[in-house]
C-alpha atoms as a PDB file:
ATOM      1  CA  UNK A   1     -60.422 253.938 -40.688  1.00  0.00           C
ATOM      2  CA  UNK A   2     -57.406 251.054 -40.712  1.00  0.00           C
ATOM      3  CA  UNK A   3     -55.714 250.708 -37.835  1.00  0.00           C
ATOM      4  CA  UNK A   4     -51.782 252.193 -37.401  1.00  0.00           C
ATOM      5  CA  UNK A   5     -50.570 248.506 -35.973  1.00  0.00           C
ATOM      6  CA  UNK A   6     -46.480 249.077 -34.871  1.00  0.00           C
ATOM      7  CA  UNK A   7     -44.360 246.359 -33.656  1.00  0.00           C
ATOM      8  CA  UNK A   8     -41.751 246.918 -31.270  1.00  0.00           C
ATOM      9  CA  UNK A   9     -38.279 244.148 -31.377  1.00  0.00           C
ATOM     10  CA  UNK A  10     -35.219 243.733 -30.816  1.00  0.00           C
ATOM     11  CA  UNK A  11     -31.658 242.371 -30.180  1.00  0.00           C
ATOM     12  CA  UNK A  12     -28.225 241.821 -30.291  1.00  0.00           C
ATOM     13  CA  UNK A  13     -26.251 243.046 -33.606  1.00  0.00           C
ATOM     14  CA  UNK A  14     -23.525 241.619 -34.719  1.00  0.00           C
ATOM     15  CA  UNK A  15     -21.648 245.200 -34.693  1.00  0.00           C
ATOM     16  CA  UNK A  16     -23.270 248.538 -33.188  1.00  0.00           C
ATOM     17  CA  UNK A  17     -22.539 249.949 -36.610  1.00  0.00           C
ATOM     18  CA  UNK A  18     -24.918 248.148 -38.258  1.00  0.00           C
ATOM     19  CA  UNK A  19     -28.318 246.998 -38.048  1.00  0.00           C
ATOM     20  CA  UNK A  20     -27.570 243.427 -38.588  1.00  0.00           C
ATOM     21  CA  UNK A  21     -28.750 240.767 -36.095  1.00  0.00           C
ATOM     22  CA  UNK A  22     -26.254 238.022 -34.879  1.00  0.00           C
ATOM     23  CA  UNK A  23     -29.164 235.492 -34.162  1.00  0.00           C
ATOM     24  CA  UNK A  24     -32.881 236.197 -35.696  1.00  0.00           C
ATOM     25  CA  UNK A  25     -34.057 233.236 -33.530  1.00  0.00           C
ATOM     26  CA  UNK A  26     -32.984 235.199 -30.420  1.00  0.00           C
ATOM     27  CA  UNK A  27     -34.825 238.394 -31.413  1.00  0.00           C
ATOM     28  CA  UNK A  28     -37.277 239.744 -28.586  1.00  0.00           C
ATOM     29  CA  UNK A  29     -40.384 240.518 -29.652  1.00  0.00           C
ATOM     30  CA  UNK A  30     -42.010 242.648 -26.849  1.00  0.00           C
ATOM     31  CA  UNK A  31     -44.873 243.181 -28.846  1.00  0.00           C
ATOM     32  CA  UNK A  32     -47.660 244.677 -31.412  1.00  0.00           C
ATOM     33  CA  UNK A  33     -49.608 248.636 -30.187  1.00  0.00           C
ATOM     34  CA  UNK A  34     -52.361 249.780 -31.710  1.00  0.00           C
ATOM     35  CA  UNK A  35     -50.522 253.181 -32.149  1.00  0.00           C
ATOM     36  CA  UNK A  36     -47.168 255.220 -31.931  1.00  0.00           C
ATOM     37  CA  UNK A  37     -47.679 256.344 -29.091  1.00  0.00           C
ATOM     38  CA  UNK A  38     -47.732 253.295 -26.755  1.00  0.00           C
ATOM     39  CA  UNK A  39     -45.293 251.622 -29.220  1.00  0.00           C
ATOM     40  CA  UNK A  40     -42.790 254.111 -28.539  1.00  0.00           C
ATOM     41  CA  UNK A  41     -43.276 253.629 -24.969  1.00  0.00           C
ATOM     42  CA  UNK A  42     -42.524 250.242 -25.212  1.00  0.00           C
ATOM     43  CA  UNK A  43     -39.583 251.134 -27.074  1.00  0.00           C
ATOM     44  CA  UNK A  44     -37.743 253.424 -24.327  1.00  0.00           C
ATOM     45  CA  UNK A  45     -38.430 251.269 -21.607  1.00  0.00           C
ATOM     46  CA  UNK A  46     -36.144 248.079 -23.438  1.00  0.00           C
ATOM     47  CA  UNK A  47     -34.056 250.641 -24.970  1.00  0.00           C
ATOM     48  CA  UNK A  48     -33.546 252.084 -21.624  1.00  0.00           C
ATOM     49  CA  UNK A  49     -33.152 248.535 -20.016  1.00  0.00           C
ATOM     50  CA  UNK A  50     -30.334 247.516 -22.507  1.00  0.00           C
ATOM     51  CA  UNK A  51     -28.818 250.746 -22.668  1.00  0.00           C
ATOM     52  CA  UNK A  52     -25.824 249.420 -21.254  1.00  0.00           C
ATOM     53  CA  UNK A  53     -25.189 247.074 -24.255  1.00  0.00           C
ATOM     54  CA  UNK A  54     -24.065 248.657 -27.241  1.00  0.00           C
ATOM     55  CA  UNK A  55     -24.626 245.596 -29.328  1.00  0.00           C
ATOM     56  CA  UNK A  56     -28.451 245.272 -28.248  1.00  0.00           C
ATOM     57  CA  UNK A  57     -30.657 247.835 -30.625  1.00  0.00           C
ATOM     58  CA  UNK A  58     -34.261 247.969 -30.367  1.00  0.00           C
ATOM     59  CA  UNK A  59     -36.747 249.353 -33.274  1.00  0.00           C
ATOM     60  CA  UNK A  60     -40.410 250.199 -34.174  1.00  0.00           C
ATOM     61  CA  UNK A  61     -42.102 248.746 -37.392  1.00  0.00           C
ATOM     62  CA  UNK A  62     -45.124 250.559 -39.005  1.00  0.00           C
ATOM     63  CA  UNK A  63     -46.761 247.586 -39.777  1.00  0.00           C
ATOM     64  CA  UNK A  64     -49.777 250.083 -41.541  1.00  0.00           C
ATOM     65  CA  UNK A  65     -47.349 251.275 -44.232  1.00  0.00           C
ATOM     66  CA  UNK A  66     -47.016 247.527 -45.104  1.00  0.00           C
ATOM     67  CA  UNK A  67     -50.699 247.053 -46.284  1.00  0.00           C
ATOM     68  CA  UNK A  68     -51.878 249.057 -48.838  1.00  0.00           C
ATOM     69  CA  UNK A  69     -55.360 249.569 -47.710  1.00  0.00           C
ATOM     70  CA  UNK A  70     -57.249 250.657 -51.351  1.00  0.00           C
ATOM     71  CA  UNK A  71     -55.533 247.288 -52.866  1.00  0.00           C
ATOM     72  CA  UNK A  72     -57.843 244.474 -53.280  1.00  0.00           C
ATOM     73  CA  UNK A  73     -56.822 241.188 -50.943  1.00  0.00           C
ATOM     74  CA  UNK A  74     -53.988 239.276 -51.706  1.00  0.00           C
ATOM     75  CA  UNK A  75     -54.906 235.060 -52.543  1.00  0.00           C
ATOM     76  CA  UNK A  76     -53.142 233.995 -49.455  1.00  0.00           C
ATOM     77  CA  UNK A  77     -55.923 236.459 -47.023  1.00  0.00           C
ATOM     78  CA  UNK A  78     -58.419 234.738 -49.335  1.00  0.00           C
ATOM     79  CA  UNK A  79     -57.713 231.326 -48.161  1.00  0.00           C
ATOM     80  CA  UNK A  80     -60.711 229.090 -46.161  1.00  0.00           C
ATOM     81  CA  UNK A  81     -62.868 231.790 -47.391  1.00  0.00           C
END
């Protein structure tokens, strides 16, 4: 069974109407969970810390829905094979 990998980051936007980042560099990445659960955990707690700054927005990626599991590897997982 593949694993249901979520990443949980974050930052300042340039404007709290959209989801734009003023500095990618400056993103804070507090981290990859091995399921939605404990990813959304992680979530509320720097949502929760920030909540006070209406620029600062912080999101969950499904990294599983990135990987299509049936398709063969892609060259670049192939390399120093």
């Amino acid at each position: 069974m593949a694993q249901r990998l979520h990443l949980v980051f974050g930052g300042e936007l340039e404007t709290p109407s959209k989801n734009v980042f003023k500095n990618v560099a400056d993103l804070h990445i507090v981290g990859i969970f091995p399921d939605y659960a404990s990813a959304y955990n992680a979530w509320k707690t720097e949502a929760q810390r920030t909540v006070d700054n209406a620029h600062t927005r912080y999101y969950i990626a499904h990294l599983h829905r990135l990987r299509d599991e049936e398709a063969a590897a892609s060259a670049t997982e192939e390399i120093g094979v």
